[in-house]
N, C-alpha and C. Protein backbone atom coordinates (compact mmCIF):
# COMPACT_ATOMS: atom_id res chain seq x y z
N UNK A 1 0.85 -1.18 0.00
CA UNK A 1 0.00 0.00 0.00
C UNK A 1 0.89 1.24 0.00
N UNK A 2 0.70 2.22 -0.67
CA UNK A 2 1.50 3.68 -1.13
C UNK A 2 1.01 4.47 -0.06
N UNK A 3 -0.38 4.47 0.06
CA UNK A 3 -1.00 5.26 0.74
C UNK A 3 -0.87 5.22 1.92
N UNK A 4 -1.02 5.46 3.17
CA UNK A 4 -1.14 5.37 4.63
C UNK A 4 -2.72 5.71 4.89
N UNK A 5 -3.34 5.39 5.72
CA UNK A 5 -4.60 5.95 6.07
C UNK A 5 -4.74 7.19 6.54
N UNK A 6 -5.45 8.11 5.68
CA UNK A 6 -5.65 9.48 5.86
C UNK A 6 -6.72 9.55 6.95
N UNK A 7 -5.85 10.44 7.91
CA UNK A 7 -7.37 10.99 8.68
C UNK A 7 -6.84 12.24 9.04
N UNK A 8 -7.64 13.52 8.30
CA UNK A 8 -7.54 14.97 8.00
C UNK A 8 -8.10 15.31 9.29
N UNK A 9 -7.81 16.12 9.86
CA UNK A 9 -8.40 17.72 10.81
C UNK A 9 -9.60 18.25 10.21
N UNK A 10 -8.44 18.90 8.68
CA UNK A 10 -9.91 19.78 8.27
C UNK A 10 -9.05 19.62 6.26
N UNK A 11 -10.14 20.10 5.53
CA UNK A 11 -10.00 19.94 4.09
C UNK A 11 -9.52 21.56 3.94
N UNK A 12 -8.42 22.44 3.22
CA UNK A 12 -8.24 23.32 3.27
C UNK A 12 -8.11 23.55 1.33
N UNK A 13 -8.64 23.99 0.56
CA UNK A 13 -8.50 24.31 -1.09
C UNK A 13 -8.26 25.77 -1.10
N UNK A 14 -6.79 25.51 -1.60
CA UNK A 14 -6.43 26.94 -2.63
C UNK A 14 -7.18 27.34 -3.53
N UNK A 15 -8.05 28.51 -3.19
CA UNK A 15 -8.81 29.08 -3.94
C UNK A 15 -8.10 29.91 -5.02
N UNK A 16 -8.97 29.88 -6.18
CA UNK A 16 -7.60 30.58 -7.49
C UNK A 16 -6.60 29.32 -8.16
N UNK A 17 -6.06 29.98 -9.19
CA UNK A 17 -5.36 28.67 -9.35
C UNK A 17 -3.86 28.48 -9.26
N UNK A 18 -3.68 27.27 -9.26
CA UNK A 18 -1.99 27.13 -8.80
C UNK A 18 -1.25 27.01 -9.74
N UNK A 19 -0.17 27.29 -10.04
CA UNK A 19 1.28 26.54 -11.18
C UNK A 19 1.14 25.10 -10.60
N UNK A 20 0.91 24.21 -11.53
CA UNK A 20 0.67 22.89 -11.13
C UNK A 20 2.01 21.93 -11.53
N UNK A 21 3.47 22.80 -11.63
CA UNK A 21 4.27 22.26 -11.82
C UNK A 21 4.46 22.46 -11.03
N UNK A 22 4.32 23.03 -9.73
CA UNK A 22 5.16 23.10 -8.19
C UNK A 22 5.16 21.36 -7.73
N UNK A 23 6.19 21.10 -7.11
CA UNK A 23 6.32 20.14 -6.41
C UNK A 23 5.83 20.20 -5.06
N UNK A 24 6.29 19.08 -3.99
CA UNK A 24 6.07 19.05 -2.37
C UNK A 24 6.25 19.97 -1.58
N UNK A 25 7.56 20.84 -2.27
CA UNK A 25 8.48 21.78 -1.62
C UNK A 25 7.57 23.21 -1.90
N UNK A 26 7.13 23.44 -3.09
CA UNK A 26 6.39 24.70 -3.47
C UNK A 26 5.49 24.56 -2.93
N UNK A 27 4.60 23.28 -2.78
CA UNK A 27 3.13 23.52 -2.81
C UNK A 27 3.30 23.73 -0.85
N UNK A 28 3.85 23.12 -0.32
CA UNK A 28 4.02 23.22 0.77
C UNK A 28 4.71 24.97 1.50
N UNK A 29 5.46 25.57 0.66
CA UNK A 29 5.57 26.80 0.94
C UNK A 29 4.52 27.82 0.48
N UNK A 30 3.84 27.34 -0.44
CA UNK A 30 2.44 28.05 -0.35
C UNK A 30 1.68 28.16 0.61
N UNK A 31 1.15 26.88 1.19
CA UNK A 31 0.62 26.64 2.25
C UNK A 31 1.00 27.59 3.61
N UNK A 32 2.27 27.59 4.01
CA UNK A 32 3.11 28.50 5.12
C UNK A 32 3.16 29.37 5.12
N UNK A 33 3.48 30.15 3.60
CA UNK A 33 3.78 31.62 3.54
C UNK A 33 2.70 32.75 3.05
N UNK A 34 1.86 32.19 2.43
CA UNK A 34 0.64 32.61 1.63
C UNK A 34 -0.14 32.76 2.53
N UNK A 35 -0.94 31.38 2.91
CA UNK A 35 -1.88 31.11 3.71
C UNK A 35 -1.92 31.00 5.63
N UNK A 36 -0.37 31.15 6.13
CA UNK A 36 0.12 31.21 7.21
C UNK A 36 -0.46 29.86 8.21
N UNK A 37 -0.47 28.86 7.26
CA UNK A 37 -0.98 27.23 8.13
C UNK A 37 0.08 26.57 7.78
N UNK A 38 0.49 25.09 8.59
CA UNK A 38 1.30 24.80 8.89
C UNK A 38 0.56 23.22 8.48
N UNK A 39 1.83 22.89 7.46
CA UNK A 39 2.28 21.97 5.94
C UNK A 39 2.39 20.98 6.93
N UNK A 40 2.76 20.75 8.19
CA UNK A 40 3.07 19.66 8.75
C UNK A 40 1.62 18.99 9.94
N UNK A 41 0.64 19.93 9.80
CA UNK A 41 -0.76 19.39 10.71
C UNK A 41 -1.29 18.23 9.91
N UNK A 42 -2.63 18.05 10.63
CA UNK A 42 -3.24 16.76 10.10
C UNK A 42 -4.23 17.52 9.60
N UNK A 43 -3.65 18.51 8.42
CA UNK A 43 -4.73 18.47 7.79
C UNK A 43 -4.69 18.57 5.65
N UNK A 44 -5.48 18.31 5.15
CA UNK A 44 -5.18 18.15 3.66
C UNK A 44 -4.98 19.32 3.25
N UNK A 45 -4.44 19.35 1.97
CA UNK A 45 -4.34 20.86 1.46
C UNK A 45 -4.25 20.74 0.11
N UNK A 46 -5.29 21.26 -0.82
CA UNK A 46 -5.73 20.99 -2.34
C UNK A 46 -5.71 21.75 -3.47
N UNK A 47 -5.00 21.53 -4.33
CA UNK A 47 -4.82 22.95 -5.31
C UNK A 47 -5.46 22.94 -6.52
N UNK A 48 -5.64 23.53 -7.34
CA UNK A 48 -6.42 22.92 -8.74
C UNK A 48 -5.67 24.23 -9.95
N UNK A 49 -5.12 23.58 -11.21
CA UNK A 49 -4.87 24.36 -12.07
C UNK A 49 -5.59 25.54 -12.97
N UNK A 50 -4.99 26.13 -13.72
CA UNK A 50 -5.41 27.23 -14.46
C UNK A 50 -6.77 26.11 -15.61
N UNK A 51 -6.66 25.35 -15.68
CA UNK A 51 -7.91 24.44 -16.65
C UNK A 51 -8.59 23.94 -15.76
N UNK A 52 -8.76 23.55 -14.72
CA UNK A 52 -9.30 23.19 -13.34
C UNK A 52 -9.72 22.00 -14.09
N UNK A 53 -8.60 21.15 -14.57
CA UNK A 53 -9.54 19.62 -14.87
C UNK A 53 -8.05 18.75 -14.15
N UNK A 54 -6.94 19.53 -13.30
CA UNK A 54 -6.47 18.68 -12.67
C UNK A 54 -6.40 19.47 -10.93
N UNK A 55 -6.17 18.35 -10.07
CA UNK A 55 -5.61 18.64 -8.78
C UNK A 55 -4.78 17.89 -8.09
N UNK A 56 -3.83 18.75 -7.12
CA UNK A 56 -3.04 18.39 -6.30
C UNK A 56 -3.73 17.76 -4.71
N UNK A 57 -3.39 17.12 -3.85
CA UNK A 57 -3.67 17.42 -2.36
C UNK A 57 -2.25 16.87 -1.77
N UNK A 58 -1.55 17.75 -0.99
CA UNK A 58 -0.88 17.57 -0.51
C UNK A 58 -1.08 17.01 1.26
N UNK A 59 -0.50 16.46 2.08
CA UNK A 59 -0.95 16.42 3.45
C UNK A 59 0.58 15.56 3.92
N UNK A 60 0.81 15.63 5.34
CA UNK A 60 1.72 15.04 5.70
C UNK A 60 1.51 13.77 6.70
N UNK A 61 2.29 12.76 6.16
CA UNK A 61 1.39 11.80 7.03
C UNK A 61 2.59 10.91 8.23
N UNK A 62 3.03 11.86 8.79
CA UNK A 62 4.07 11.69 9.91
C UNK A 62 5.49 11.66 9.90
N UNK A 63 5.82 10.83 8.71
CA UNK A 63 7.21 10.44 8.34
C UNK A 63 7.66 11.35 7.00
N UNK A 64 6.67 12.40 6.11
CA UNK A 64 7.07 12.38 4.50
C UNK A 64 5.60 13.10 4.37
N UNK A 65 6.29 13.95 3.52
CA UNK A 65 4.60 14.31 2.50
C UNK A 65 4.54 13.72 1.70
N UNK A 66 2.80 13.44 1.53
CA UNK A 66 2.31 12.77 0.28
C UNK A 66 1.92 13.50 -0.72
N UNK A 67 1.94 13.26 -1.85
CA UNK A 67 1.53 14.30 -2.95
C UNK A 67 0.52 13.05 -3.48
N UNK A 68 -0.98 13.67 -3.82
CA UNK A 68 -1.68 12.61 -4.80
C UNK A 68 -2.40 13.72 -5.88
N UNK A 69 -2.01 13.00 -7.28
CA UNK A 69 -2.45 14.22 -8.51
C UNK A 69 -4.24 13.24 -8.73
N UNK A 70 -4.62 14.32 -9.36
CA UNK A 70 -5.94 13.57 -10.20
C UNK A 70 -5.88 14.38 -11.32
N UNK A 71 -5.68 14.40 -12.43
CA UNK A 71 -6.32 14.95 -14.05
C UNK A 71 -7.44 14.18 -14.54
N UNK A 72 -9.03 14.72 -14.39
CA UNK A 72 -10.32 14.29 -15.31
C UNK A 72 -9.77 14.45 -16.97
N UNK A 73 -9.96 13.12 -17.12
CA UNK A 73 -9.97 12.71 -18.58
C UNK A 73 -11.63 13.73 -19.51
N UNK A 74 -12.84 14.34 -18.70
CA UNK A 74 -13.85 14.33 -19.36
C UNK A 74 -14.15 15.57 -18.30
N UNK A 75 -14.11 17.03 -18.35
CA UNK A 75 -14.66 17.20 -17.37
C UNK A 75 -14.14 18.36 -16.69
N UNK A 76 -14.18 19.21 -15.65
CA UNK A 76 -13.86 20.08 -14.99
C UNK A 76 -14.26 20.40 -13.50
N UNK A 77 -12.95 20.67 -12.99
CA UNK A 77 -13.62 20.58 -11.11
C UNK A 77 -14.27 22.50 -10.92
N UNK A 78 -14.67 22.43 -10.45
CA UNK A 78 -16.04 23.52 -10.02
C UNK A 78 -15.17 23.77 -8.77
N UNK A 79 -14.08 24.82 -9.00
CA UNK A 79 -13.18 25.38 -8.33
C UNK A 79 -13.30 26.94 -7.79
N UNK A 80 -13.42 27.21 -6.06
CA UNK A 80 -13.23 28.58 -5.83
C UNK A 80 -12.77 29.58 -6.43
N UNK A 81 -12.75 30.67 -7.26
CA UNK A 81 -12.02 31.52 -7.83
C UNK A 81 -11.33 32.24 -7.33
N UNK A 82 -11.93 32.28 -5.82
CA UNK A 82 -11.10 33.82 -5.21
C UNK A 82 -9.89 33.57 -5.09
N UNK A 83 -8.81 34.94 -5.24
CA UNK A 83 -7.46 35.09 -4.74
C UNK A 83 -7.00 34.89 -3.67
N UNK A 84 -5.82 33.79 -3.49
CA UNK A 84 -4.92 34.26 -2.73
C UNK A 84 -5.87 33.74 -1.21
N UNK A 85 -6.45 32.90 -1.05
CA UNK A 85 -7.51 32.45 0.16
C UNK A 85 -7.13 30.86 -0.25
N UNK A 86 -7.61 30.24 1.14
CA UNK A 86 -7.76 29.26 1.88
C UNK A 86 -9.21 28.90 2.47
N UNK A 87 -9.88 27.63 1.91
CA UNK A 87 -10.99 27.76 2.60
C UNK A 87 -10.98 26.60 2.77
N UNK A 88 -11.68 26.20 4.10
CA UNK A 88 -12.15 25.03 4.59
C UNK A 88 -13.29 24.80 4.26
N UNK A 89 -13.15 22.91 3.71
CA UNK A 89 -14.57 22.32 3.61
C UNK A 89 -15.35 21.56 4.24
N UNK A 90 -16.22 20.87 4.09
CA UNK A 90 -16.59 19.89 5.04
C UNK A 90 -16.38 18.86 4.04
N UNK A 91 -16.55 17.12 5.02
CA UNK A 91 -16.61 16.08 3.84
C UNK A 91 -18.09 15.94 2.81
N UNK A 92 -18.85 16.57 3.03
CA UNK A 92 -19.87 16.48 2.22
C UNK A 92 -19.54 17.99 0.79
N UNK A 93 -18.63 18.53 1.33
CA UNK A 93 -18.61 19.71 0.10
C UNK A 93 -17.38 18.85 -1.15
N UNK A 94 -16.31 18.14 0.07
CA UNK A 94 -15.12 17.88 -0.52
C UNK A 94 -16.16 16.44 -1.62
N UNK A 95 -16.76 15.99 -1.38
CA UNK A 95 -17.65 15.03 -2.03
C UNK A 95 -18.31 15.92 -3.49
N UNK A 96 -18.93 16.80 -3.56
CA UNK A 96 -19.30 17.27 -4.46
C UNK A 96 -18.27 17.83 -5.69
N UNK A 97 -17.21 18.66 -5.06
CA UNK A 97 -16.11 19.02 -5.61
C UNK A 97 -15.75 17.91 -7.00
N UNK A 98 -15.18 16.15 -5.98
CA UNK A 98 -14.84 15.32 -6.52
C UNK A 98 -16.25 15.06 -7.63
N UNK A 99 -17.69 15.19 -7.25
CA UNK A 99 -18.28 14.47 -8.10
C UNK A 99 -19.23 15.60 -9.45
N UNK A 100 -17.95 17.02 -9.30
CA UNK A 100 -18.09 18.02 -10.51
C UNK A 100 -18.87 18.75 -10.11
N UNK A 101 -19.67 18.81 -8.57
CA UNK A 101 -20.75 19.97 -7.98
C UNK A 101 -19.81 21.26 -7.59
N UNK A 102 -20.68 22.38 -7.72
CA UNK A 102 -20.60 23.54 -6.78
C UNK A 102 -20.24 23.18 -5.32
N UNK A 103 -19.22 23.62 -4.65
CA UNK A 103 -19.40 23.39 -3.08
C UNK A 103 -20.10 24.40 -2.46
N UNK A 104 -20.68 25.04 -3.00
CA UNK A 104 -21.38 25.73 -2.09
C UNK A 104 -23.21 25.47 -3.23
N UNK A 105 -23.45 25.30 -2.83
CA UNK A 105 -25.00 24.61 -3.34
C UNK A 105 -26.29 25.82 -3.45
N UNK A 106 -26.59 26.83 -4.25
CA UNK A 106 -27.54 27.74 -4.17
C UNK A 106 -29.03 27.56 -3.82
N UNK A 107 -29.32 25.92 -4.26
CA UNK A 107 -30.62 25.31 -3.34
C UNK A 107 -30.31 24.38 -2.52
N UNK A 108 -31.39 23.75 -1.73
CA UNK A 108 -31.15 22.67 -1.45
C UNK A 108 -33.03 22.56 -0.70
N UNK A 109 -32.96 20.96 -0.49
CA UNK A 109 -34.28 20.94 0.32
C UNK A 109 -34.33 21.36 2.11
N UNK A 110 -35.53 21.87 2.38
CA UNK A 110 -35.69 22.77 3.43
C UNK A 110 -36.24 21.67 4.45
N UNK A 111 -35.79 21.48 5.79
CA UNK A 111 -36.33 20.08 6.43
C UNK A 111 -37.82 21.08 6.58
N UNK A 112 -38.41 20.58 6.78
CA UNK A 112 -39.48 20.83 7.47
C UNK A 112 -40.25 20.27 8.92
N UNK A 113 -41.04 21.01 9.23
CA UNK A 113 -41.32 20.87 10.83
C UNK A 113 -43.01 20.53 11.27
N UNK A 114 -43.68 19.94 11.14
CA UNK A 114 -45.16 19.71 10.73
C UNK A 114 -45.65 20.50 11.75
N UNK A 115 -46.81 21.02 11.66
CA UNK A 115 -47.44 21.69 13.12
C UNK A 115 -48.17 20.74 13.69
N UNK A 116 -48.98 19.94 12.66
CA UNK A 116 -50.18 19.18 13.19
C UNK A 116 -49.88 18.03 12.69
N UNK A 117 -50.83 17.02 14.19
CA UNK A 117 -50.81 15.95 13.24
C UNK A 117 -52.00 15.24 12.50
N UNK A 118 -51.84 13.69 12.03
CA UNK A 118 -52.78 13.44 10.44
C UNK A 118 -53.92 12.40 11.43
């Protein structure tokens, strides 16, 4: 297994887009100097290019950072625009991201609360 078992703090995406030729070393001084969080917590940290049909997530998993790429063969990730920010997601936003949604959702269904009953 390559991987180690991830278990994140919190999901953090570079909003805007990144030079997606940076390596461990760049993407990780982004993280520090840009965003003033610290490359070595338990938490992920996700970048997406100027075509937003690839991404980075960087995270450190005790011993070494991991770098894992994804490039969509069909497709485009529905990426924050703003500059120069850091935003935290939840796992239900980081879910949409991956499955080509808006993370931030302009509808959604409203629970409702019955007054009476039948």
């Amino acid at each position: 297994m390559l991987v180690k078992n991830i278990t994140a703090e919190h999901v953090f995406l570079a909003c805007g887009h990144t030079d997606m030729r940076k390596s461990i070393d760049g993407l990780a001084a982004i993280v520090q100097q840009n965003f003033k969080l610290n490359p070595f917590s338990q938490d992920v940290f996700m970048f997406c290019g100027r075509r937003k049909d690839r991404i980075k997530a960087l995270f450190w998993d005790g011993d070494g950072f991991s770098l894992l790429y994804k490039r969509l063969d069909n497709g485009k990730f529905r990426w924050p625009q703003s500059k120069n920010e850091a935003i935290s997601i939840s796992e239900q936003q980081l879910r949409w991201l991956m499955e080509g949604l808006e993370i931030i959702q302009q509808t959604s269904v409203k629970k409702s609360y019955p007054t009476h009953t039948i």
